[in-house]
N, C-alpha and C. Protein backbone atom coordinates (compact mmCIF):
# COMPACT_ATOMS: atom_id res chain seq x y z
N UNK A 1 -7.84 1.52 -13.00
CA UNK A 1 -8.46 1.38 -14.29
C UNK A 1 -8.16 2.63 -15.12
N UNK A 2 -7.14 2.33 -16.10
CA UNK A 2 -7.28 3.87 -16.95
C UNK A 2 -8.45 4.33 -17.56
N UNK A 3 -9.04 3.42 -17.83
CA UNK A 3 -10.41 4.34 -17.99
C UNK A 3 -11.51 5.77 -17.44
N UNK A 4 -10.26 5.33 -16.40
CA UNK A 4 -10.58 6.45 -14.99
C UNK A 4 -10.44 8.11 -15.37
N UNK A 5 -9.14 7.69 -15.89
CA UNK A 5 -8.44 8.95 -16.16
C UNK A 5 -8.13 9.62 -17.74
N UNK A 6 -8.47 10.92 -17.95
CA UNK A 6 -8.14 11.61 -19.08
C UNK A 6 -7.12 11.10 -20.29
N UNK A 7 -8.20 11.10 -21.63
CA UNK A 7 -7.20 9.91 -22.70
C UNK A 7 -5.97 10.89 -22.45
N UNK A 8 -5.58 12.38 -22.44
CA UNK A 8 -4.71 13.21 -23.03
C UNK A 8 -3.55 12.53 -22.33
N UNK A 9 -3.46 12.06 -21.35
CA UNK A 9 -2.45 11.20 -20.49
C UNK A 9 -2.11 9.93 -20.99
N UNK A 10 -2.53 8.92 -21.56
CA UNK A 10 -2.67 7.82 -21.48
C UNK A 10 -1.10 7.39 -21.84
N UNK A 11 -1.05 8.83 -23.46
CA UNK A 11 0.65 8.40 -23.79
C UNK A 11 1.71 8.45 -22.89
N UNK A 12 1.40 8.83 -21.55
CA UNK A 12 2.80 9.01 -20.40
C UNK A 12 2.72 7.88 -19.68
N UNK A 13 1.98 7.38 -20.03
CA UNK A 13 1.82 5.91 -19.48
C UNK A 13 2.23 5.00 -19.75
N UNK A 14 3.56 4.08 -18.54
CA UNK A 14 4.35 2.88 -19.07
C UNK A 14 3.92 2.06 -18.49
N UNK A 15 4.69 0.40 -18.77
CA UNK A 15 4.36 -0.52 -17.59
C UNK A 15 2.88 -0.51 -16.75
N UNK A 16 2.13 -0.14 -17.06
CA UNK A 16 0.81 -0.20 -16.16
C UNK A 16 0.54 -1.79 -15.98
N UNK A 17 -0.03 -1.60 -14.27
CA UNK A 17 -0.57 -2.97 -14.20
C UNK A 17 -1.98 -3.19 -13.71
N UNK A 18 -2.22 -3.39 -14.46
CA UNK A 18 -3.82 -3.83 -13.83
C UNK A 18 -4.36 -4.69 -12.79
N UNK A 19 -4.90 -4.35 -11.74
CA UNK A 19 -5.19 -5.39 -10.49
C UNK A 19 -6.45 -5.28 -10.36
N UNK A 20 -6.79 -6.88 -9.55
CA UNK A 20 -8.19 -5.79 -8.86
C UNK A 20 -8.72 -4.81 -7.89
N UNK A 21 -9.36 -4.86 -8.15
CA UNK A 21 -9.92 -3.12 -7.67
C UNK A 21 -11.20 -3.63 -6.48
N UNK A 22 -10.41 -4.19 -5.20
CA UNK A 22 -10.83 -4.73 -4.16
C UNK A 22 -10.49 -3.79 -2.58
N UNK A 23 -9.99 -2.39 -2.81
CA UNK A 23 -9.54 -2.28 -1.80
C UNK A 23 -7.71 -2.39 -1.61
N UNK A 24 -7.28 -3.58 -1.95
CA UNK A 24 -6.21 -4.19 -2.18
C UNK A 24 -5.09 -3.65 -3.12
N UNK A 25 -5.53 -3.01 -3.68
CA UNK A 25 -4.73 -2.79 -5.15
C UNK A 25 -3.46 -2.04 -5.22
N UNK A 26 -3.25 -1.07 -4.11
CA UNK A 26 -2.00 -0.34 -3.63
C UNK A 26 -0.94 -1.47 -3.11
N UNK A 27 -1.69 -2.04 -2.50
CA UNK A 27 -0.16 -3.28 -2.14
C UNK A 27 -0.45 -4.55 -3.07
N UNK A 28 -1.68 -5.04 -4.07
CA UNK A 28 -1.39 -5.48 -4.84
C UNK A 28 -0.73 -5.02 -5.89
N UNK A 29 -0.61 -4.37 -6.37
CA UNK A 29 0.90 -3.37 -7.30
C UNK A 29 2.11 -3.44 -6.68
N UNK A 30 2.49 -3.25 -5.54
CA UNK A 30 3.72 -3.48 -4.82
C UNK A 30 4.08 -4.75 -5.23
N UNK A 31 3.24 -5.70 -5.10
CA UNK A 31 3.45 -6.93 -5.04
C UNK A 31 3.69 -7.63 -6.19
N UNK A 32 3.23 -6.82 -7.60
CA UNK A 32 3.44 -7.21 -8.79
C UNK A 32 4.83 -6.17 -9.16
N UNK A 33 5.03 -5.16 -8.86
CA UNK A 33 6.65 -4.51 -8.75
C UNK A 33 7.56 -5.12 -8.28
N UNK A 34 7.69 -5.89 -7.01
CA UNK A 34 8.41 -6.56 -6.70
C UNK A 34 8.51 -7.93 -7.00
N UNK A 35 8.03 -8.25 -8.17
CA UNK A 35 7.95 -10.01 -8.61
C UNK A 35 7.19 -10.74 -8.24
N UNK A 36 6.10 -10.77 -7.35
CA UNK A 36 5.24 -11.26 -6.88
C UNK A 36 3.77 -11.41 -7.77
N UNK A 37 3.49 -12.35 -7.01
CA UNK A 37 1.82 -12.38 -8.14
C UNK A 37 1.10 -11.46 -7.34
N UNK A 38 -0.07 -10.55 -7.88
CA UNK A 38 -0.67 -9.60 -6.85
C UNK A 38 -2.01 -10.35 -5.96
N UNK A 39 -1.87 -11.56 -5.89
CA UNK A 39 -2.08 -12.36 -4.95
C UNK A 39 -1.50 -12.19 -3.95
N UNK A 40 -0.12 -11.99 -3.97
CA UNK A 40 0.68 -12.02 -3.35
C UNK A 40 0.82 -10.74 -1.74
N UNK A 41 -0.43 -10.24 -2.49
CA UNK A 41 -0.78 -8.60 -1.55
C UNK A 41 -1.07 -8.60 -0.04
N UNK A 42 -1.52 -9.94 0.73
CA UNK A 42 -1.29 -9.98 2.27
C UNK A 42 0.39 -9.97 2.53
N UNK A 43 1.06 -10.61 1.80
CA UNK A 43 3.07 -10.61 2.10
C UNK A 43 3.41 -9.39 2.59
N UNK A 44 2.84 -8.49 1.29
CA UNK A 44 3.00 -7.13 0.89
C UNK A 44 2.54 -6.38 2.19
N UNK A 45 1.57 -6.77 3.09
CA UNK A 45 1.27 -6.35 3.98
C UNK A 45 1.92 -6.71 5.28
N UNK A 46 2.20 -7.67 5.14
CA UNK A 46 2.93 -8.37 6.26
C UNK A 46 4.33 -7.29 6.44
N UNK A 47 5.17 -7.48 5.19
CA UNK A 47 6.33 -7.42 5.23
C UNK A 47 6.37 -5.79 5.58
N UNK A 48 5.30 -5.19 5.55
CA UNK A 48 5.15 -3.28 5.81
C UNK A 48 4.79 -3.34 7.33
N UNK A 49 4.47 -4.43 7.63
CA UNK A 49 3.93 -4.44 9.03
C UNK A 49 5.32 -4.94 10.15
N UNK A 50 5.98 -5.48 9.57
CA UNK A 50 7.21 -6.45 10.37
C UNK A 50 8.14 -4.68 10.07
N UNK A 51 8.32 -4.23 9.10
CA UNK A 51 9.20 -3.21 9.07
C UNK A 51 8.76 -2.30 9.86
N UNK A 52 7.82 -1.43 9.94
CA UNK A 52 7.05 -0.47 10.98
C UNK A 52 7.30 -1.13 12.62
N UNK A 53 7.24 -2.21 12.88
CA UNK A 53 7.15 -2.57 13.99
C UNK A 53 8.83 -2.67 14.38
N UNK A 54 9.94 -2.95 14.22
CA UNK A 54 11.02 -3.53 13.44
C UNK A 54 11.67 -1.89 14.15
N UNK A 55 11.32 -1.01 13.15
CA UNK A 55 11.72 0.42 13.09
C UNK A 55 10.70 1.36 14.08
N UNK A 56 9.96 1.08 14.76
CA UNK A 56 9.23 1.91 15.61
C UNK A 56 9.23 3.12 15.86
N UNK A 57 10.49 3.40 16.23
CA UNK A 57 10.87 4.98 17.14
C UNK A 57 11.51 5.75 15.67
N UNK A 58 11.68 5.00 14.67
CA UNK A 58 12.41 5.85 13.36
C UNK A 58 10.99 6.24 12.83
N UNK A 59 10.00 5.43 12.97
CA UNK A 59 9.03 5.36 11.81
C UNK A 59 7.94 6.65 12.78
N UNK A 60 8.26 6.83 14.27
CA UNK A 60 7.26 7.51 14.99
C UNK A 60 7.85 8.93 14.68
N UNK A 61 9.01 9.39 14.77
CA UNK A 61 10.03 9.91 14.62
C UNK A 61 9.40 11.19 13.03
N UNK A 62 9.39 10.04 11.67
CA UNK A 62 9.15 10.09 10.56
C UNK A 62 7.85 10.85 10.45
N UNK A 63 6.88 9.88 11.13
CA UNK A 63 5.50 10.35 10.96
C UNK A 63 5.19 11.38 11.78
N UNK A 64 5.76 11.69 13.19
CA UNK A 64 5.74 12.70 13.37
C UNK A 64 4.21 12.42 15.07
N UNK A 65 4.12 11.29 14.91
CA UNK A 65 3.58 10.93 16.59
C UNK A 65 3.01 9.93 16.28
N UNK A 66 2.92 9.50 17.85
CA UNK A 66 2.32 7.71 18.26
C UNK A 66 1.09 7.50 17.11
N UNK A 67 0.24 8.52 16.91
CA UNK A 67 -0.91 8.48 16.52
C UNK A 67 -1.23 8.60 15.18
N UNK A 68 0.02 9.18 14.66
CA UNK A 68 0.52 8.72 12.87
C UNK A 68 0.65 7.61 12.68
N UNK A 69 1.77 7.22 13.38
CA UNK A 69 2.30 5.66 13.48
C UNK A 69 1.16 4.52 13.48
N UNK A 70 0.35 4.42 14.46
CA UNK A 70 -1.10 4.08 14.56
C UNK A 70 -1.82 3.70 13.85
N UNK A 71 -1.64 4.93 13.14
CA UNK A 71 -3.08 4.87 12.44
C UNK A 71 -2.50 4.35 11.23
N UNK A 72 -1.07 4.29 10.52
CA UNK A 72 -0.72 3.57 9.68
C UNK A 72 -0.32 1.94 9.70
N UNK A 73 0.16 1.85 11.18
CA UNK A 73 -0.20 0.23 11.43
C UNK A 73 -1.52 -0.47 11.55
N UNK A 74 -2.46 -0.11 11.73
CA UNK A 74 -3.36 -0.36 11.81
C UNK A 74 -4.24 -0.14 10.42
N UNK A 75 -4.41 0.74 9.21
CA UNK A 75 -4.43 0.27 8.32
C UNK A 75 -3.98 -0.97 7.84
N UNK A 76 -2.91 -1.70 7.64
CA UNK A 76 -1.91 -2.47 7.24
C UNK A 76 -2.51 -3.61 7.46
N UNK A 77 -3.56 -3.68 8.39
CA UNK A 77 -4.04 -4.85 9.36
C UNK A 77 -5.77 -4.86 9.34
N UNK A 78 -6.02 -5.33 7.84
CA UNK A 78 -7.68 -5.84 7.58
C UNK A 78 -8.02 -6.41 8.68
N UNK A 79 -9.48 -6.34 8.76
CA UNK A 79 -10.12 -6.91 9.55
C UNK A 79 -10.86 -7.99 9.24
N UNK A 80 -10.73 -8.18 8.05
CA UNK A 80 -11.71 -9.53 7.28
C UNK A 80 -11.09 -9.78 5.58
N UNK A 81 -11.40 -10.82 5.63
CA UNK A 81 -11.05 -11.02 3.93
C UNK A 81 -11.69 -10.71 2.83
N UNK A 82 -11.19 -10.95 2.16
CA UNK A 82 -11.78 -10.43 0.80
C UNK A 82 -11.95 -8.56 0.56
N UNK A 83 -12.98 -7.89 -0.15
CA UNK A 83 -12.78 -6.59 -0.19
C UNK A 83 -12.60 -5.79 1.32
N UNK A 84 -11.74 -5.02 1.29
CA UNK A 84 -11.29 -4.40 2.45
C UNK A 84 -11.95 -2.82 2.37
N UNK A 85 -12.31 -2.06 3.23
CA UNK A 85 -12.64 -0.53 3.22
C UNK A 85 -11.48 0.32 3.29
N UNK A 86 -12.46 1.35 2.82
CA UNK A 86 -11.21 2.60 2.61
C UNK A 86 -10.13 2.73 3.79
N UNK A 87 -10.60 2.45 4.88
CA UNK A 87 -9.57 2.66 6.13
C UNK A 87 -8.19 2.02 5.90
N UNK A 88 -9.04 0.68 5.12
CA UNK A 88 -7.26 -0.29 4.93
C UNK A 88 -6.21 0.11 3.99
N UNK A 89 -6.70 0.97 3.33
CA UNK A 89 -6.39 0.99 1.70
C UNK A 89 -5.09 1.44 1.90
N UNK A 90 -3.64 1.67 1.06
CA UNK A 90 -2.56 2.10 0.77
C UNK A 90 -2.46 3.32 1.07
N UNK A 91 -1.99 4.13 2.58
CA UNK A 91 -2.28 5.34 2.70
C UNK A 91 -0.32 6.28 1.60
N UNK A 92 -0.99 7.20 1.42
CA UNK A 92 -0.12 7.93 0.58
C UNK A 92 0.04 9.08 1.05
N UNK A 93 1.37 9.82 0.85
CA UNK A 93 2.24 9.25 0.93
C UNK A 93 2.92 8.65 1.97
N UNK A 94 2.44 8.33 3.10
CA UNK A 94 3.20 7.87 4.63
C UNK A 94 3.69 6.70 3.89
N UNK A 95 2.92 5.86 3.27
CA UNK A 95 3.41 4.04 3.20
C UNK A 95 4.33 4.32 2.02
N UNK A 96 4.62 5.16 1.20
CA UNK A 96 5.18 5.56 0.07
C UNK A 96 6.83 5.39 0.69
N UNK A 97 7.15 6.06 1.77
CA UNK A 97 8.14 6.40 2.44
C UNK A 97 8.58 4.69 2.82
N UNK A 98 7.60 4.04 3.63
CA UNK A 98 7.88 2.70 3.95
C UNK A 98 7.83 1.77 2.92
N UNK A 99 7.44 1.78 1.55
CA UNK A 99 7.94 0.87 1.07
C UNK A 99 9.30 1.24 0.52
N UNK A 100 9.83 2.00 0.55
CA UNK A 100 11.32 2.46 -0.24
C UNK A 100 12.23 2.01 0.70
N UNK A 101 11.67 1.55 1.47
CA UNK A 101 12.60 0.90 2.76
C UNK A 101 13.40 -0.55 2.71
């Protein structure tokens, strides 16, 4: 929500997309970057989850132990629908690295 943040910024601001603000919204943005409706934000999760798993020993490698790795697959992977907790949320920058992938 830009409302969030300081008007003095607002002019550096392009393309903004607005989602909801469920928890979701880091990979619902992915999901509207990549052409998708931000509905579309479990894919978005999926497809970070098939790559991490996919790349294992690069991604353990990356993060730097089992327990990085971990703890970012396991974000990736709600435990219930609808609003999700902070645990799930778009961690930064580790997943930053994996979506450029």
């Amino acid at each position: 929500n830009l409302e969030q943040l300081p008007r003095f910024m607002y002019p550096f601001f392009e393309n903004v997309i607005d989602v909801a603000e469920d928890g979701h919204c880091g990979f619902r943005v992915v999901a509207c970057r990549i052409g998708e409706h931000e509905d579309s934000h479990q894919m978005t999760r999926l497809d970070l989850t098939v790559e991490l798993k996919k790349n294992g020993k690069r991604y353990i490698q990356v993060y730097g132990s089992d327990e990085r790795y971990n703890h970012i697959m396991d974000a990736l992977t709600p435990k219930r629908l609808g609003r999700t907790l902070d645990d799930k949320w778009m961690i930064m920058p580790d997943m930053g690295f994996l979506k450029a992938q």
